[in-house]
Protein backbone atom coordinates (compact mmCIF):
# COMPACT_ATOMS: atom_id res chain seq x y z
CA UNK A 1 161.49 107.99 -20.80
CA UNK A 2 164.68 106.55 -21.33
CA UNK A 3 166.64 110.36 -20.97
CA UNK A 4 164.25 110.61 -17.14
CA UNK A 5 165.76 106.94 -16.35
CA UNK A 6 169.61 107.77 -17.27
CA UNK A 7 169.12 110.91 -15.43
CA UNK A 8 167.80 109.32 -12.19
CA UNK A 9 170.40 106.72 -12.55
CA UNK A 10 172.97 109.00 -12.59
CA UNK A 11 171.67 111.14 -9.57
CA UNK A 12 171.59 107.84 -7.61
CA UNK A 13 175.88 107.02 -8.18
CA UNK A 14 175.85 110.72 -7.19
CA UNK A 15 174.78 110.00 -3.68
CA UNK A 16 175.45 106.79 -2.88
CA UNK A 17 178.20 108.08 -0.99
CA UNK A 18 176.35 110.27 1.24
CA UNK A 19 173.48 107.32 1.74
CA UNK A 20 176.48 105.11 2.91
CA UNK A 21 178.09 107.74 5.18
CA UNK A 22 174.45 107.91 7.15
CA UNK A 23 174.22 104.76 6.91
CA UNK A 24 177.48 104.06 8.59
CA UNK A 25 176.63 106.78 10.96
CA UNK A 26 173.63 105.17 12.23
CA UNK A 27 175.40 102.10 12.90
CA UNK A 28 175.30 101.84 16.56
CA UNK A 29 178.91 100.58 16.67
CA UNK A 30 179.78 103.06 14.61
CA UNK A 31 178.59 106.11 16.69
CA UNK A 32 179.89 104.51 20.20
CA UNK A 33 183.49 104.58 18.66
CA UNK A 34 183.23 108.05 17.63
CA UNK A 35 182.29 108.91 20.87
CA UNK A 36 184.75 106.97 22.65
CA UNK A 37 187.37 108.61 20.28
CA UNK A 38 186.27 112.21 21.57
CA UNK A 39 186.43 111.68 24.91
CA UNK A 40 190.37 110.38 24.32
CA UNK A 41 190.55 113.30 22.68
CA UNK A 42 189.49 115.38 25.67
CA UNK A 43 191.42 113.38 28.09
CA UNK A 44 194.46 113.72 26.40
CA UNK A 45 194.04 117.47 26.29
CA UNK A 46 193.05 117.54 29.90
CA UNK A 47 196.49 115.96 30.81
CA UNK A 48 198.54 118.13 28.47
CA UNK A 49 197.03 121.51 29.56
CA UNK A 50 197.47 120.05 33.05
CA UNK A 51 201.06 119.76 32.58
CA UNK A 52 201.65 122.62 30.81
CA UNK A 53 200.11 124.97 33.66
CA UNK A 54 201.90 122.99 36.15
CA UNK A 55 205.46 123.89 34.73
CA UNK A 56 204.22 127.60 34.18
CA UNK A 57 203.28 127.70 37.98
CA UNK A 58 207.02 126.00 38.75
CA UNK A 59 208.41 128.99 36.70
CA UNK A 60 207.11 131.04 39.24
CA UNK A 61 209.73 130.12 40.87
CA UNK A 62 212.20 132.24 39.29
CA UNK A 63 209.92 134.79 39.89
CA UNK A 64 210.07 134.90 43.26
CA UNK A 65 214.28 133.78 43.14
CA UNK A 66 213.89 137.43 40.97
CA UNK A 67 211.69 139.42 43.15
CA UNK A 68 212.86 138.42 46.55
CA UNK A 69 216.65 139.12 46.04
CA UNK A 70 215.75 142.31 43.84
CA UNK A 71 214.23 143.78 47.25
CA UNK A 72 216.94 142.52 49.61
CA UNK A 73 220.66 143.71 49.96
CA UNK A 74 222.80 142.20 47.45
CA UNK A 75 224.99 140.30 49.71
CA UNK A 76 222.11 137.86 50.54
CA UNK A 77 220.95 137.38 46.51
CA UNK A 78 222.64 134.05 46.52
CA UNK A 79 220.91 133.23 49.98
CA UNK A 80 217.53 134.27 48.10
CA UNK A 81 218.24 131.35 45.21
CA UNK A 82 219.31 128.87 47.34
CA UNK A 83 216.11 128.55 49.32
CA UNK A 84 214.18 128.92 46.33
CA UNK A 85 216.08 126.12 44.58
CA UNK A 86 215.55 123.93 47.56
CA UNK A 87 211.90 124.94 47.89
CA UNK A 88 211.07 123.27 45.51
CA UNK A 89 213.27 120.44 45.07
CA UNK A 90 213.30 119.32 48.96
CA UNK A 91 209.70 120.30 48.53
CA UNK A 92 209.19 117.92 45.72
CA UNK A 93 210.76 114.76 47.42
CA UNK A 94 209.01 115.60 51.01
CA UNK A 95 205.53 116.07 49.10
CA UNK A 96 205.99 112.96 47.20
CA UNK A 97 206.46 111.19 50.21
CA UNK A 98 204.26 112.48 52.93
CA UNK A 99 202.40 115.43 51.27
CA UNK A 100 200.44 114.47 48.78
CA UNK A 101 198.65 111.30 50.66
CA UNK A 102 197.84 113.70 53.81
CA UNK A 103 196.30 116.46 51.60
CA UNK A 104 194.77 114.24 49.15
CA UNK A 105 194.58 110.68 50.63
CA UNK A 106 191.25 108.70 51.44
CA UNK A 107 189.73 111.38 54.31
CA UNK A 108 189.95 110.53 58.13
CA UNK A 109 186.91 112.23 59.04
CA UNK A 110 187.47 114.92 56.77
CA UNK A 111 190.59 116.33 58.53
CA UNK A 112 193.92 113.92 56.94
CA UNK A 113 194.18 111.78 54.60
CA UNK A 114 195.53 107.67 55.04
CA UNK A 115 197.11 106.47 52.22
CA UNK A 116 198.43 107.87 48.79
CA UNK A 117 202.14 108.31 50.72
CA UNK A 118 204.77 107.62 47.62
CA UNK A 119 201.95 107.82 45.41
CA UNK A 120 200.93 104.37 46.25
CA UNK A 121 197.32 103.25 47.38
CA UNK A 122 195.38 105.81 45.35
CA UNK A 123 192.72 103.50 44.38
CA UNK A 124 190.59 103.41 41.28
CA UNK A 125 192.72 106.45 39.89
CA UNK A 126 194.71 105.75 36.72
CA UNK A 127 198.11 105.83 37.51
CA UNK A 128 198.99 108.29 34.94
CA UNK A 129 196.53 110.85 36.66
CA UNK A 130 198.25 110.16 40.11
CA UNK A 131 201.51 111.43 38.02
CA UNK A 132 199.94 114.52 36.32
CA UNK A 133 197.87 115.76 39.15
CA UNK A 134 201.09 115.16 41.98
CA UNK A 135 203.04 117.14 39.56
CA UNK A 136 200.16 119.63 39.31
CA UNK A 137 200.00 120.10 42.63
CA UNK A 138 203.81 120.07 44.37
CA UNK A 139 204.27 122.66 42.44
CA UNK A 140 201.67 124.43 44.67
CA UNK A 141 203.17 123.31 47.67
CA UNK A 142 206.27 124.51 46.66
CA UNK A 143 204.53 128.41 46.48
CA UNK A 144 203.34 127.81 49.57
CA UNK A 145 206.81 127.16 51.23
CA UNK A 146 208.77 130.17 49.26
CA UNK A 147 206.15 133.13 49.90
CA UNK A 148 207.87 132.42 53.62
CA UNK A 149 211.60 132.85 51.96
CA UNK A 150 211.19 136.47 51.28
CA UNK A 151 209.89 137.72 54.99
CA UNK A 152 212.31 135.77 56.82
CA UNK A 153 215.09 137.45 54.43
CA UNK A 154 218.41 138.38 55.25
CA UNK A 155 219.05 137.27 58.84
CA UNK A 156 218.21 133.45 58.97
CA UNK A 157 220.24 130.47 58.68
CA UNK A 158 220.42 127.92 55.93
CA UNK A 159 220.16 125.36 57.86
CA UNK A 160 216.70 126.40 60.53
CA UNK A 161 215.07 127.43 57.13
CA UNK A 162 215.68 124.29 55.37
CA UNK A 163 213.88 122.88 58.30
CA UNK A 164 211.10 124.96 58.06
CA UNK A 165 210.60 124.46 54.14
CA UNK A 166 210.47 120.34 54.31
CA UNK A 167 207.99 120.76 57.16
CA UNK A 168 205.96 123.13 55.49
CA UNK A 169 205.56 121.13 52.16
CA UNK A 170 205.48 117.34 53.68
CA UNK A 171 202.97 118.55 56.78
CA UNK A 172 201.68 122.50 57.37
CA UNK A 173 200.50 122.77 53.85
CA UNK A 174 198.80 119.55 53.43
CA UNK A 175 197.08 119.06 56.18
CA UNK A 176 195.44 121.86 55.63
CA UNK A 177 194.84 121.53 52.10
CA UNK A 178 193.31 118.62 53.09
CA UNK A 179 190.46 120.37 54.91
CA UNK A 180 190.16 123.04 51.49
CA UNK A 181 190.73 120.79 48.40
CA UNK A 182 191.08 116.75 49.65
CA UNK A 183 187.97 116.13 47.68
CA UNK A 184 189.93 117.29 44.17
CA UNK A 185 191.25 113.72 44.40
CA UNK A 186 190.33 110.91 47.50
CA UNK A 187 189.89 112.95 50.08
CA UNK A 188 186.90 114.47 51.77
CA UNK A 189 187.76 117.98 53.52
CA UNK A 190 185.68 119.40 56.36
CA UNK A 191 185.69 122.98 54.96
CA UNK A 192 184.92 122.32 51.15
CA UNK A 193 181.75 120.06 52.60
CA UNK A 194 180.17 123.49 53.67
CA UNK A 195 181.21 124.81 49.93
CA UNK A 196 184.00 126.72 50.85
CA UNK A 197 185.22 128.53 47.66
CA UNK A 198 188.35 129.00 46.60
CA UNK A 199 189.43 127.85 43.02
CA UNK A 200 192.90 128.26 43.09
CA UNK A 201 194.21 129.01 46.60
CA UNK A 202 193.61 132.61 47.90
CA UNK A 203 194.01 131.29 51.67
CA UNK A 204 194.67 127.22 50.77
CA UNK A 205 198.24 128.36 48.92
CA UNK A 206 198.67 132.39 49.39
CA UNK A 207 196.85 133.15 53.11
CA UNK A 208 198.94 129.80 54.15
CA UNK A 209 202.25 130.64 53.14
CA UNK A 210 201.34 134.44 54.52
CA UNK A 211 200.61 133.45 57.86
CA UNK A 212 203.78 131.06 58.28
CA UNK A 213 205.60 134.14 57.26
CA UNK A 214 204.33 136.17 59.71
CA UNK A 215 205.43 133.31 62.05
CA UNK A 216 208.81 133.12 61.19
CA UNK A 217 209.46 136.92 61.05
CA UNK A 218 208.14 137.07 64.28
CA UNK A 219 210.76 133.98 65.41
CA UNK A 220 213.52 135.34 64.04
CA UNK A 221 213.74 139.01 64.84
CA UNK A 222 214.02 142.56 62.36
CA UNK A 223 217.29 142.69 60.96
CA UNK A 224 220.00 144.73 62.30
CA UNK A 225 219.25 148.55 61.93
CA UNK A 226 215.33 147.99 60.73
CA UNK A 227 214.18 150.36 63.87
CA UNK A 228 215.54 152.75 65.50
CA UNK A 229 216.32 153.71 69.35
CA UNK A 230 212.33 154.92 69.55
CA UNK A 231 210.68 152.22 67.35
CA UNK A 232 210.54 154.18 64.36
CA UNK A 233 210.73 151.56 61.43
CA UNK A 234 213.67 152.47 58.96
CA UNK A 235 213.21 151.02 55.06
CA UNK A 236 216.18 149.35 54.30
CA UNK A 237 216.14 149.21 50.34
CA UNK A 238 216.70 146.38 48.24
CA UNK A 239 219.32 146.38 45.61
CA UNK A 240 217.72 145.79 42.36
CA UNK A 241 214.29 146.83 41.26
CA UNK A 242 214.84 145.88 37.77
CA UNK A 243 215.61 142.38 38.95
CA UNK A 244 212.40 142.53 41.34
CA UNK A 245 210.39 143.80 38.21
CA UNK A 246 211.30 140.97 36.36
CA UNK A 247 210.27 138.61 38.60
CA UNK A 248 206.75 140.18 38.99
CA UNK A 249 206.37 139.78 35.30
CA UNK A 250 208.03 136.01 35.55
CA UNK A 251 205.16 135.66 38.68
CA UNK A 252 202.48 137.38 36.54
CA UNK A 253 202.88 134.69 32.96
CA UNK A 254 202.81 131.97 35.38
CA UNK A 255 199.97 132.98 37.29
CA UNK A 256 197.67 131.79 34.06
CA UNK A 257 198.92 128.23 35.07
CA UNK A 258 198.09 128.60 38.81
CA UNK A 259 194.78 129.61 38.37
CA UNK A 260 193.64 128.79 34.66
CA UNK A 261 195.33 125.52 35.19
CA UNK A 262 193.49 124.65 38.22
CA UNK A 263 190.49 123.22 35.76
CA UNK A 264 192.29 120.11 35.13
CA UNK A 265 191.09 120.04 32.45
CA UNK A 266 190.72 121.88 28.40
CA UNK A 267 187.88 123.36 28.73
CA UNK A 268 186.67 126.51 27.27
CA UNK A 269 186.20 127.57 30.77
CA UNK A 270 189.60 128.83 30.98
CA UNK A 271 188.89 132.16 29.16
CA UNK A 272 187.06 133.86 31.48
CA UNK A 273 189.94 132.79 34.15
CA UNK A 274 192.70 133.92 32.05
CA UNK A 275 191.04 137.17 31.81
CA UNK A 276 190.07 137.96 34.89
CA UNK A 277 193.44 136.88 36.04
CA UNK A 278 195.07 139.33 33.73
CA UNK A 279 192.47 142.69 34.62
CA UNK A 280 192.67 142.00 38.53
CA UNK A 281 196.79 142.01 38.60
CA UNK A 282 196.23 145.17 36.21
CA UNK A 283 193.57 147.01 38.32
CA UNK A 284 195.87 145.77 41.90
CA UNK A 285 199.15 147.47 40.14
CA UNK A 286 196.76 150.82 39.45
CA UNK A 287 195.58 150.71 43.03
CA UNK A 288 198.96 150.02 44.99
CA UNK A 289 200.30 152.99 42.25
CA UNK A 290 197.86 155.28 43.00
CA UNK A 291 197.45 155.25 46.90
CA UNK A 292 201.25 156.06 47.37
CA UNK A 293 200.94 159.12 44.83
CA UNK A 294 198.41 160.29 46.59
CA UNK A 295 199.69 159.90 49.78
CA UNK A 296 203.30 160.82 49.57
CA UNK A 297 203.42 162.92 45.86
CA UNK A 298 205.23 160.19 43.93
CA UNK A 299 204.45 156.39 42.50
CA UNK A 300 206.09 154.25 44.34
CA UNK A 301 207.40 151.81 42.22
CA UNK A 302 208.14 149.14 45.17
CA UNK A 303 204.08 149.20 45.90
CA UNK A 304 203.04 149.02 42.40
CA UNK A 305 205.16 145.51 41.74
CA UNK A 306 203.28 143.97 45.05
CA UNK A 307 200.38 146.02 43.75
CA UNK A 308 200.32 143.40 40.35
CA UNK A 309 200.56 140.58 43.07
CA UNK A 310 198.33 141.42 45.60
CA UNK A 311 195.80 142.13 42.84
CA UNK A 312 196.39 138.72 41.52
CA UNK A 313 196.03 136.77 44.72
CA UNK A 314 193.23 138.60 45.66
CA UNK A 315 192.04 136.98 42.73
CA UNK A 316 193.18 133.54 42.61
CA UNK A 317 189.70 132.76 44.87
CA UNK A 318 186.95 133.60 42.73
CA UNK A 319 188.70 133.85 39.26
CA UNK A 320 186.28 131.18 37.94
CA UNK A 321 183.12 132.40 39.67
CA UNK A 322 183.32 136.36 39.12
CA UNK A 323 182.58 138.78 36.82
CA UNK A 324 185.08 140.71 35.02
CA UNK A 325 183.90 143.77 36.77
CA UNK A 326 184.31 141.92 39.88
CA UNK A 327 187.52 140.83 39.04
CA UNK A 328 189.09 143.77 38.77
CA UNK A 329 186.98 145.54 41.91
CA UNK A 330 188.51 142.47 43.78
CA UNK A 331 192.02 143.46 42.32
CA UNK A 332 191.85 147.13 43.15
CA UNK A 333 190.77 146.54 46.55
CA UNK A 334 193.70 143.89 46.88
CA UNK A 335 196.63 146.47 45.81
CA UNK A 336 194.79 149.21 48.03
CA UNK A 337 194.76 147.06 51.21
CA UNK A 338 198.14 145.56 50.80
CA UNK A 339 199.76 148.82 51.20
CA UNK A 340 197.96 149.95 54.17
CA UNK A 341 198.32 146.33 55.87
CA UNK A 342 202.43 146.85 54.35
CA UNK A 343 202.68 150.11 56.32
CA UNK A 344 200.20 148.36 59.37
CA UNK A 345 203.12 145.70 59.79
CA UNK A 346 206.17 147.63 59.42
CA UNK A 347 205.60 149.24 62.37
CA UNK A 348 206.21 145.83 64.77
CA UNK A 349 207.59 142.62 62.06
CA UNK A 350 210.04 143.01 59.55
CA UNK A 351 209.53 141.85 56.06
CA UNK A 352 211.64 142.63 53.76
CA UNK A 353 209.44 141.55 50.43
CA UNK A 354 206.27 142.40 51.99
CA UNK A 355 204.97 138.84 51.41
CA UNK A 356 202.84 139.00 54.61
CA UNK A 357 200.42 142.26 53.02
CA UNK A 358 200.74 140.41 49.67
CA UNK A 359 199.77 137.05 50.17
CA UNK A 360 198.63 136.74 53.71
CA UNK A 361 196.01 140.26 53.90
CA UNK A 362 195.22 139.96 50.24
CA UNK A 363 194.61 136.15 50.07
CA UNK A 364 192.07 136.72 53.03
CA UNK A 365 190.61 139.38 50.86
CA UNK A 366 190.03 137.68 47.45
CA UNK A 367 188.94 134.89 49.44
CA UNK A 368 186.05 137.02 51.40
CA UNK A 369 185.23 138.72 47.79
CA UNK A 370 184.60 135.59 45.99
CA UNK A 371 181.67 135.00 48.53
CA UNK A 372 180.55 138.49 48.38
CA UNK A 373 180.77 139.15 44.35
CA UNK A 374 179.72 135.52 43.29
CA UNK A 375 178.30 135.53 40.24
CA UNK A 376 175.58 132.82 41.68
CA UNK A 377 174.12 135.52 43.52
CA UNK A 378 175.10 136.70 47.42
CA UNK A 379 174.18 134.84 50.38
CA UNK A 380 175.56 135.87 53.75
CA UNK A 381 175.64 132.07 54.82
CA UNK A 382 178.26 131.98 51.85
CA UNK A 383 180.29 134.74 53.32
CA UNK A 384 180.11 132.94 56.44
CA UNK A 385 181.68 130.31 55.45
CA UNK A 386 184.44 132.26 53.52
CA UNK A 387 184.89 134.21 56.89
CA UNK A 388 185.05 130.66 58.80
CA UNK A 389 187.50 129.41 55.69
CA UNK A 390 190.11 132.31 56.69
CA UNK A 391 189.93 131.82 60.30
CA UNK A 392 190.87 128.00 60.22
CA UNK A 393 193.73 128.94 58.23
CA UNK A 394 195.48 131.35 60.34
CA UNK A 395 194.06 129.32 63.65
CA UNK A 396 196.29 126.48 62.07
CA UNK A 397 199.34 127.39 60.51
CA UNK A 398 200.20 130.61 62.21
CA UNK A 399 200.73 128.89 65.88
CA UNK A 400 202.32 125.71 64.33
CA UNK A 401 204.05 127.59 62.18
CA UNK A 402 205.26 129.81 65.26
CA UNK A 403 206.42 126.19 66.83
CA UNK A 404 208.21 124.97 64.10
CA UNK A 405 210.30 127.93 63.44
CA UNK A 406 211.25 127.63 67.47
CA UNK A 407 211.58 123.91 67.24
CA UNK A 408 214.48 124.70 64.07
CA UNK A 409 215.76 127.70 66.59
CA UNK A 410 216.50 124.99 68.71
CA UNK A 411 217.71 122.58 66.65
CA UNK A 412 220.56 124.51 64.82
CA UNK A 413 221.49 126.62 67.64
CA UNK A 414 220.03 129.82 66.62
CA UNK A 415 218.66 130.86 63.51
CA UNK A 416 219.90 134.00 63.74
CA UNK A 417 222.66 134.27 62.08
CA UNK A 418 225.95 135.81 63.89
CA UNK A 419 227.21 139.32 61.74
CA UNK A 420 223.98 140.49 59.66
CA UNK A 421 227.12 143.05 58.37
CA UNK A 422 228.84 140.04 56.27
CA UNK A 423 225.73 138.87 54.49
CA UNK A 424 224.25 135.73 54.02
CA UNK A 425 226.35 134.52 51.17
CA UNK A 426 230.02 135.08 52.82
CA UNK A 427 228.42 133.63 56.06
CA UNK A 428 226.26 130.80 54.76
CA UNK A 429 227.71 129.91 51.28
CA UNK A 430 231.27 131.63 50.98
CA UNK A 431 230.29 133.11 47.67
CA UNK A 432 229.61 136.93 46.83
CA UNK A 433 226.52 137.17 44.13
CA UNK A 434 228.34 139.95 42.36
CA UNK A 435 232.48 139.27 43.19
CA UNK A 436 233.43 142.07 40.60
CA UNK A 437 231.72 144.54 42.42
CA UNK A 438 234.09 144.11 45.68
CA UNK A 439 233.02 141.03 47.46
CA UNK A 440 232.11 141.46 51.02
CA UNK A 441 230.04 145.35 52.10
CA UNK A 442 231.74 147.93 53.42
CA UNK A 443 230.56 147.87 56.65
CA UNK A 444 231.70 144.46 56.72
CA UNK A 445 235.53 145.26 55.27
CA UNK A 446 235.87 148.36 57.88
CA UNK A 447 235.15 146.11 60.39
CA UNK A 448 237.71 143.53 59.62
CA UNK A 449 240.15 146.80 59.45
CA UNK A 450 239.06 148.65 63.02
CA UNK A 451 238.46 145.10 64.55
CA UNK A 452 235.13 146.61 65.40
CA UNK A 453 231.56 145.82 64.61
CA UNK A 454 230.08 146.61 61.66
CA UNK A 455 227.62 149.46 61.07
CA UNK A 456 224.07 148.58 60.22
CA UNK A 457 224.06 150.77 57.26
CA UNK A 458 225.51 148.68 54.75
CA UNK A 459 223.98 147.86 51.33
């Protein structure tokens, strides 16, 4: 008797602990603060991945400072950085200002938002979200505005672009963001009420800044020597594809911020967008790569670059709502069309990147194929309203683009610039991107020696 007592005393200090643990755990108190210390946990991570994706997506901008003076001539390469640099610092300050309360503001009637300007007004929001989710998005805006650089390459002033750029990121862009994405923060947009879809900007960021690039290409004019006497378009190479290459790649990494980042938030939901991210940029380079081999006997290494980033804006859409099948149909089709839509426009607008096929055809794509290939199931009314979604974007910022690229025309007395022959840098910044390789082209120096005009076939 007295061994069974000692041995059932013993087994009692044994698991006193445990008893007091579920004890404690029971305690109401006790479970409330663990729950309130999860959800900090969670909110914290949900700012940090936040930020995080937001820089990758502002890296992007090197990729596109890569990719757009790897296809241009290199007397324009430090033309190229310049209005990437100010794309998205001018595009910062402007968006902080005026942007971000017209896209995301409290909604007039779903169309604009009223307050939010300077980040002020933004209601029951905590303040450090305002910070983390402006930041999230002028990075955004800031894509929007560059995709334009690269088309409008090579022949345009400084000065008539600058203009373009701050109107693009304080008032094209966000206004019709508004109508897309104002409910992601105040707002109330017209076009996400009818559940448009597009989860990381197909047509809201990509289709956008395609169709303002068609504008302005159309403004300003081919460059010198792009067609000839009968109409015939000429290619007019650009000077470094390793440089372009990089820049896809730069573009590529940061695309997992643009469209895994556009959760807001650490959730596990961001593997399936990471991956089908990754295969549709994979299955857009195979597509773009095999329709010129095909067609002309060789891979063209040119189309397979744009291939990798038409397939990932054709994805950018429905990269949270597709299959991975899906994903990477959506990515093939994406580098397939943008070389026929490449070849389509080279025949009457010059663009020297090809940003219009890339982001303006493909972004209408991969937003129509995240209506037809939704994982929820297909409804036409659904495709509807992705067809609707594509029109409203073009109907707006193709003519007001067109009308702000005239309005900066007029305001800097041409936007043209005078001798294509010289280059942008010489012309616009007095500096040569590569001085030890002979400073100004040749066309350029035999001019200055004949006192004649120089040829249009300079590099």
């Amino acid at each position: 008797m007295r061994t069974l007592t000692s041995l059932l005393f013993l087994a009692g200090l044994l698991l006193a602990p445990f008893g007091a643990d579920a004890w404690a755990a029971s305690d109401p108190s006790n479970v409330a603060e663990a729950t309130q210390s999860a959800e900090q946990a969670q909110t914290n991570l949900n700012y940090v991945w936040t930020i995080v994706a937001a820089a990758l997506v502002f890296f992007m901008q090197a990729g596109f400072a890569l990719l757009e003076s790897g296809f241009s001539r290199a007397k324009n390469a430090v033309n190229i950085i310049m209005k990437n640099v100010m794309d998205a610092s001018a595009g910062a300050l402007v968006f902080f200002a005026v942007g971000f309360g017209l896209m995301f503001g409290t909604s007039w009637n779903g169309l604009v938002g009223t307050d939010g300007f300077f980040l002020m007004g933004t209601g029951d929001q905590p303040q450090s979200w305002v910070y983390a989710f402006y930041f999230f998005q002028a990075v955004f805006a800031a894509t929007a505005a560059t995709i334009v650089s690269g088309a409008v390459a090579e022949r345009t002033r400084f000065s008539g672009y600058l203009i373009f750029s701050v109107l693009m990121t304080g008032f094209i862009y966000p206004i019709s963001g508004a109508w897309f994405w104002g409910g992601l923060f105040n707002g109330a947009g017209f076009m996400e009420s009818l559940g448009f879809i597009d989860f990381a900007g197909s047509t809201v960021v990509h289709s956008v800044g395609g169709w303002a690039a068609l504008a302005g290409a159309l403004v300003v004019g081919p460059r010198v020597g792009k067609y000839a006497e009968d109409g015939t378009a000429r290619d007019i190479p650009g000077h470094s594809l390793p440089l372009a290459a990089l820049g896809v790649f730069i573009l590529w990494l940061g695309w997992f911020g643009f469209n895994a980042g556009s959760t807001t938030a650490g959730t596990t939901d961001i593997a399936l967008i990471a991956m089908n991210t990754f295969l549709a940029a994979g299955a857009g380079a195979v597509g773009g790569m095999v329709v010129t081999w095909v067609d002309t006997g060789t891979p063209d290494a040119s189309m397979t670059l744009n291939g990798v980033l038409a397939g990932l804006v054709g994805i950018t859409a429905g990269c949270a709502n597709l299959t991975p099948p899906f994903a990477i149909l959506t990515g093939l089709i994406a580098g397939i069309i943008m070389v026929y839509a490449a070849r389509a426009l080279d025949a009457f607008v010059d663009d020297p990147v090809g940003a219009i096929a890339v982001h303006g055809v493909a972004g209408a794509w991969g937003t129509l194929a995240a209506g037809l290939f939704d994982s929820a199931g297909f409804s036409l009314s659904q495709v509807g309203v992705q067809a609707l979604g594509i029109a409203v974007a073009f109907a707006w910022t193709f003519p007001v683009s067109y009308l702000t690229f005239s309005l900066a025309d007029r305001l800097v007395g041409g936007i043209r610039i005078d001798d294509e022959a010289y280059g942008l840098d010489q012309l616009e910044h007095d500096v040569d991107a590569y001085p030890e390789f002979g400073g100004m082209s040749n066309g350029a120096e035999e001019a200055e020696k004949t006192g004649g005009e120089a040829t249009a076939e300079v590099v």
